[in-house]
C-alpha atoms as a PDB file:
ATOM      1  CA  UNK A   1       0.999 -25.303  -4.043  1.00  0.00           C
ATOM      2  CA  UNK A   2       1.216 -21.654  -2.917  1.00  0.00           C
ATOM      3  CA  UNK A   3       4.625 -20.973  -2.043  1.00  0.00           C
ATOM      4  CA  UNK A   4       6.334 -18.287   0.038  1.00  0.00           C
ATOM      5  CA  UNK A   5       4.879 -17.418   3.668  1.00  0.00           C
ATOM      6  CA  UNK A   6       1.964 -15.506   2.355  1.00  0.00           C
ATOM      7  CA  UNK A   7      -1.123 -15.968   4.358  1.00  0.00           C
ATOM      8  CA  UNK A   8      -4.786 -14.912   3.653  1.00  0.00           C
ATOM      9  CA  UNK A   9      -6.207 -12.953   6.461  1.00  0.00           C
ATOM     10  CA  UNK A  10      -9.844 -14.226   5.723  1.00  0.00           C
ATOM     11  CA  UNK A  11     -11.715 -16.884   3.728  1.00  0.00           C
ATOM     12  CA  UNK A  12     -10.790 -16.950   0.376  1.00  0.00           C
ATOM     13  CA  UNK A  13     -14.420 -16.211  -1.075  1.00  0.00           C
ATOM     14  CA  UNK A  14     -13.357 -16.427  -4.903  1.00  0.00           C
ATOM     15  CA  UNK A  15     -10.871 -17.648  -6.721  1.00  0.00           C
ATOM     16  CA  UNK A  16     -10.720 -18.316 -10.723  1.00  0.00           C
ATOM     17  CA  UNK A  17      -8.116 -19.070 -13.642  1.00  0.00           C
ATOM     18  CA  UNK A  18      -7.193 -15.359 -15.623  1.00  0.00           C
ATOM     19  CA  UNK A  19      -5.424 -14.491 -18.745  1.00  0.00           C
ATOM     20  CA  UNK A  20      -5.646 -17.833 -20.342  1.00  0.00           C
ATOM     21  CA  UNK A  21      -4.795 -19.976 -17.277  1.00  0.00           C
ATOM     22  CA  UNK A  22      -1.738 -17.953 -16.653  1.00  0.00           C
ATOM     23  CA  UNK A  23      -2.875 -16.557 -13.782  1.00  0.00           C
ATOM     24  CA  UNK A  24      -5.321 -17.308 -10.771  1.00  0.00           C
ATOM     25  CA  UNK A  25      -7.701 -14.704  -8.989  1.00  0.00           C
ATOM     26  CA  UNK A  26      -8.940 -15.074  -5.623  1.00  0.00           C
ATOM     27  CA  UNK A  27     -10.880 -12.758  -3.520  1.00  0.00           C
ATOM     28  CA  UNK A  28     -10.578 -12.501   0.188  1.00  0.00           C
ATOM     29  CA  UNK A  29     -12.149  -9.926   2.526  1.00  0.00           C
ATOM     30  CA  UNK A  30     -11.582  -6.258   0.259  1.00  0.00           C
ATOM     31  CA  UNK A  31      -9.164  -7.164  -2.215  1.00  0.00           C
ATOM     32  CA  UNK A  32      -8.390  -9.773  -4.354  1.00  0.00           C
ATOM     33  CA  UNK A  33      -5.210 -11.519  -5.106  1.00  0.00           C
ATOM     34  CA  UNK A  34      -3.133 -11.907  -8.336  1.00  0.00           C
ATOM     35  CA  UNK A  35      -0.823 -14.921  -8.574  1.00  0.00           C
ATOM     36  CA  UNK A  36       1.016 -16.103 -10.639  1.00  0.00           C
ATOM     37  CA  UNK A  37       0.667 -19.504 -12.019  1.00  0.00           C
ATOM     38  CA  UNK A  38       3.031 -22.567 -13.064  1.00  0.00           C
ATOM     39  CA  UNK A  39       2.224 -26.316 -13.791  1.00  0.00           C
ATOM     40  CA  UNK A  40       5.096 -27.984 -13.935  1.00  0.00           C
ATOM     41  CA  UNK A  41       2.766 -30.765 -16.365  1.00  0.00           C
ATOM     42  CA  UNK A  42       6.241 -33.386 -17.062  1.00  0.00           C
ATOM     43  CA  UNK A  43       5.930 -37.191 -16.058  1.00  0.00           C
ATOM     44  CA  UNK A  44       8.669 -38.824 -14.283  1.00  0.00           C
ATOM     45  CA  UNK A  45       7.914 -41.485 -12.255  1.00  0.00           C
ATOM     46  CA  UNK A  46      11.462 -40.828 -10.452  1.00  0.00           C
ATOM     47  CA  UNK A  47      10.319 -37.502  -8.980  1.00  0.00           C
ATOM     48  CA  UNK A  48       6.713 -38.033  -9.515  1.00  0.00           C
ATOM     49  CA  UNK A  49       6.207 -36.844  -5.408  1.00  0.00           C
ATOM     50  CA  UNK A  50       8.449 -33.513  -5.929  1.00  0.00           C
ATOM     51  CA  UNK A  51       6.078 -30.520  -6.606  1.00  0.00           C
ATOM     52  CA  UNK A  52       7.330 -28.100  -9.250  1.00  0.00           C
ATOM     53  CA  UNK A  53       4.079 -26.368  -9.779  1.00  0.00           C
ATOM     54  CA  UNK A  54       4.382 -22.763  -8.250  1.00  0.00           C
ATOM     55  CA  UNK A  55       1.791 -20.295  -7.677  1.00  0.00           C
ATOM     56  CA  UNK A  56       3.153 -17.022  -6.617  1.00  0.00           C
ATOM     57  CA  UNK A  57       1.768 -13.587  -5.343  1.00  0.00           C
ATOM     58  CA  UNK A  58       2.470 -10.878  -7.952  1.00  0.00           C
ATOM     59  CA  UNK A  59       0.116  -8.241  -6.602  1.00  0.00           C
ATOM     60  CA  UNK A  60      -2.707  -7.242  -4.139  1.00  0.00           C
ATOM     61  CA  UNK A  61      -6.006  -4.866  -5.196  1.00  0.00           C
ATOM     62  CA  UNK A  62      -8.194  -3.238  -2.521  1.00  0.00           C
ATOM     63  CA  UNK A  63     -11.374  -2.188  -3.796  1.00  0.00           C
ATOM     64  CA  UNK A  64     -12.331   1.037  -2.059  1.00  0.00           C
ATOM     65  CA  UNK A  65     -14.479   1.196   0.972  1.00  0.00           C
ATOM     66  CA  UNK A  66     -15.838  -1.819   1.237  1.00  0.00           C
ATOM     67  CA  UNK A  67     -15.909  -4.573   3.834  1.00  0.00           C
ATOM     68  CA  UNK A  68     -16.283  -7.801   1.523  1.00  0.00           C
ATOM     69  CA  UNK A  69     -16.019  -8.682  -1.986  1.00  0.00           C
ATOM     70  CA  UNK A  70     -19.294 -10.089  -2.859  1.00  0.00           C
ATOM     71  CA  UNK A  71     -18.356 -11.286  -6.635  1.00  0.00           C
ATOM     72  CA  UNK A  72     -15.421 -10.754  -9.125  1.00  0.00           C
ATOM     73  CA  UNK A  73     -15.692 -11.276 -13.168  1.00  0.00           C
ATOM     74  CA  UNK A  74     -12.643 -11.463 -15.453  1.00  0.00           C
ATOM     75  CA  UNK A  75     -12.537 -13.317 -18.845  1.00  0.00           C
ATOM     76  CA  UNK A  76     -10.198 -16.025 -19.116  1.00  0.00           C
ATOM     77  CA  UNK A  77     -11.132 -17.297 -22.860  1.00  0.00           C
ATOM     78  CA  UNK A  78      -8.844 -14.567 -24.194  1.00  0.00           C
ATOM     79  CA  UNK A  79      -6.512 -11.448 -23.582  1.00  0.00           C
ATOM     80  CA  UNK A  80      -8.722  -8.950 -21.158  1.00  0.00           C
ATOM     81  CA  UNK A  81      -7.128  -6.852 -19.136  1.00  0.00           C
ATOM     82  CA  UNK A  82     -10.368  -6.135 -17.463  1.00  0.00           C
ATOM     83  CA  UNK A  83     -11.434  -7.656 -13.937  1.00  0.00           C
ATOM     84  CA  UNK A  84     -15.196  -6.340 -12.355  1.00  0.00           C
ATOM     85  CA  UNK A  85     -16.179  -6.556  -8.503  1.00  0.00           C
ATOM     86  CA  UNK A  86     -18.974  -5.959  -6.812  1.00  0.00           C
ATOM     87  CA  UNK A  87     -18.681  -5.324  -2.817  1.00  0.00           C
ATOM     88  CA  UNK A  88     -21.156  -5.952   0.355  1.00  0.00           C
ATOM     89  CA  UNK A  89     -21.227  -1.734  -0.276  1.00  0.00           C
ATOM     90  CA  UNK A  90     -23.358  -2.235  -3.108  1.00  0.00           C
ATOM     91  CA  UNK A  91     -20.499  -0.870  -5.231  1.00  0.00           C
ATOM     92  CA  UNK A  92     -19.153  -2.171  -8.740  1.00  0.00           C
ATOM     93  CA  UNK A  93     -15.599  -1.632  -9.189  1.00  0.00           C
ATOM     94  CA  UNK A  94     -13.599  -1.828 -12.757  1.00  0.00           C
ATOM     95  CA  UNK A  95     -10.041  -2.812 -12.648  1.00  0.00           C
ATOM     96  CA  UNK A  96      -7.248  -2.687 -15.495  1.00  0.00           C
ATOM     97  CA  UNK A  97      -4.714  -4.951 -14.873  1.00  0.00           C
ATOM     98  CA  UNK A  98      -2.804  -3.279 -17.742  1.00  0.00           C
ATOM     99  CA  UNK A  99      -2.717  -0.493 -15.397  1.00  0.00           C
ATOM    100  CA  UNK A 100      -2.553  -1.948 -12.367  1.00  0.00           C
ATOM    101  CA  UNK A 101      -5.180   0.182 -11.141  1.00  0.00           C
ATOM    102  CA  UNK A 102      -8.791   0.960 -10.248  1.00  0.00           C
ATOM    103  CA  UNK A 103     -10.461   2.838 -13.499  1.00  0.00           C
ATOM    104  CA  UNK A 104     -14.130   3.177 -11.731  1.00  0.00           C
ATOM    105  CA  UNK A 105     -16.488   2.697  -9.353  1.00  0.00           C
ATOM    106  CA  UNK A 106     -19.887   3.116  -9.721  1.00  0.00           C
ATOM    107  CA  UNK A 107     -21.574   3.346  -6.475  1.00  0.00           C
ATOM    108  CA  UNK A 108     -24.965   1.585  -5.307  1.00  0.00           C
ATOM    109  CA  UNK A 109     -25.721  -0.620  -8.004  1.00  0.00           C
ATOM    110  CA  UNK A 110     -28.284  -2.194  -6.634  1.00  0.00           C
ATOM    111  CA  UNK A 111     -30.197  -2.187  -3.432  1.00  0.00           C
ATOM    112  CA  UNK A 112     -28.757  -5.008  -2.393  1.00  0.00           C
ATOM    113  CA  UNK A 113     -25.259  -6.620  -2.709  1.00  0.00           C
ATOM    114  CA  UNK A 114     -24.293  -7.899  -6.310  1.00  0.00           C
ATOM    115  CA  UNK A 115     -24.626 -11.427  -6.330  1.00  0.00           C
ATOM    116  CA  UNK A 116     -23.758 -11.943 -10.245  1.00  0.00           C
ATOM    117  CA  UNK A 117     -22.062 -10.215 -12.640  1.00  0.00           C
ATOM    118  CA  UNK A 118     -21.662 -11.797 -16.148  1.00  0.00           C
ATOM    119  CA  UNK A 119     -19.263 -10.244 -19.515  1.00  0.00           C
ATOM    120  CA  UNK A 120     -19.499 -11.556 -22.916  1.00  0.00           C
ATOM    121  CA  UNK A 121     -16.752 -13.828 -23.300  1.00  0.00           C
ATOM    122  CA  UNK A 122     -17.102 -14.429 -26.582  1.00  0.00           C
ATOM    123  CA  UNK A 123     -17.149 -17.779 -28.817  1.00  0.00           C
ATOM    124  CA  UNK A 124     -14.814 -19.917 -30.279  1.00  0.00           C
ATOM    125  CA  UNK A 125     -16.959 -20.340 -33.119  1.00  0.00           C
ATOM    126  CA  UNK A 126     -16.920 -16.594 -34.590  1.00  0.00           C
ATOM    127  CA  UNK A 127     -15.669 -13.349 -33.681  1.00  0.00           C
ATOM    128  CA  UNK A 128     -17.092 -10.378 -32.807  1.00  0.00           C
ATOM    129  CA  UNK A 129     -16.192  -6.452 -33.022  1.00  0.00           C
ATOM    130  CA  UNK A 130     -14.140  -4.902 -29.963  1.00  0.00           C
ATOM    131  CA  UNK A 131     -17.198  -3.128 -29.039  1.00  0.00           C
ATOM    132  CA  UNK A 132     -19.345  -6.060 -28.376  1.00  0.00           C
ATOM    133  CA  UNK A 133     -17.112  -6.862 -25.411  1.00  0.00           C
ATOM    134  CA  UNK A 134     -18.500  -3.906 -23.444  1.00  0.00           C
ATOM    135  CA  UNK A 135     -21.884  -4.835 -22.026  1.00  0.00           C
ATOM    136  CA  UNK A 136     -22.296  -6.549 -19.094  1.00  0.00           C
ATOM    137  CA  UNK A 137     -24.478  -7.541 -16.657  1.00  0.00           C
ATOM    138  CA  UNK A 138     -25.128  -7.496 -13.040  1.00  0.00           C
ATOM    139  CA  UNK A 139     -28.037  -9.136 -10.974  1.00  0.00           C
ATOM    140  CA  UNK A 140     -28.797  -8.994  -7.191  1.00  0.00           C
ATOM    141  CA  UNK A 141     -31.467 -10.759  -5.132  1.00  0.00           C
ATOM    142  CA  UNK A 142     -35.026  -9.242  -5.458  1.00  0.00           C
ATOM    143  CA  UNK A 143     -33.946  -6.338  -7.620  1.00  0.00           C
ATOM    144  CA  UNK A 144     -33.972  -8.007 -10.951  1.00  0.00           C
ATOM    145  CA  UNK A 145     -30.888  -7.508 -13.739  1.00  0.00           C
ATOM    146  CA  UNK A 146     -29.166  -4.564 -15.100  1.00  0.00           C
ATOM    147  CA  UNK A 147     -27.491  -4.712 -18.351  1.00  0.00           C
ATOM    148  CA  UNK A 148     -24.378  -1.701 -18.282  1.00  0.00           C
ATOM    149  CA  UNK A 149     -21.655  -0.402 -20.702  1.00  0.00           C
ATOM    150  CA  UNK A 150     -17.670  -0.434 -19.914  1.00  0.00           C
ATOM    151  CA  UNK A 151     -17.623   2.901 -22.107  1.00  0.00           C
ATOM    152  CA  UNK A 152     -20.128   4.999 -20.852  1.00  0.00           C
ATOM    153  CA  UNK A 153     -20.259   2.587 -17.373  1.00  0.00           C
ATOM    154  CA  UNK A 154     -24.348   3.207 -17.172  1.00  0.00           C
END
């Protein structure tokens, strides 16, 4: 249960689990939401009806001049600090969370609106160097995919 008297001023487009589960993201209108996250995951059948889960609000991003947040990417399979949005501007936006901060934006990706945007998140099975964590993709309707690069961010 969301607690505190925080309310969402639009439709909550997004949301997903971050930083291994220990946080949720959710996207609504121009900025997404960071909250914090709790399960309470005891068993008492005494207080079974009590909710001790909390989710809490520990920060809002705006991403610049934009009107809607058309699709957000973080990894949640392991430590990123890294969390990519696209906007109904055509824009792709890279946040650090380390930073608390927006580290680029790379105007008119497409011509259209981002619809996809998909990072290597790795596998359980074997590792991989650092730098294999920097490609990513991004896809719109009609104007096929682009594959880009965190370092270089072309």
């Amino acid at each position: 249960a969301f607690q505190g008297k925080e309310k969402f001023h639009k439709a909550v487009r997004l949301a997903q689990f971050y930083f291994i589960d220990a946080f949720i993201l959710l996207c609504c209108g121009a900025e997404f939401h960071l909250l914090s996250l709790r399960l309470d995951t005891t068993k008492d059948d005494l207080k079974r009806y009590k909710e001790r889960s909390v989710c809490k609000l520990v920060q809002k991003f705006p991403m610049t001049s934009t009107t809607e947040i058309t699709i957000l990417s973080a990894v949640n399979d392991f430590y990123s600090y890294i969390v990519l949005m696209a906007g109904s501007n055509r824009a792709l936006e890279v946040f650090d969370l380390n930073a608390g901060c927006s580290t680029a934006v790379i105007p008119e990706v497409h011509t259209r609106s981002v619809h996809q945007i998909c990072q290597n998140k790795g596998s359980s099975f074997s590792s991989q160097q650092p730098e294999a964590y920097s490609p990513f993709k991004t896809t719109a309707a009609g104007d096929g995919i682009k594959l880009w690069d965190l370092r270089t961010l072309r």
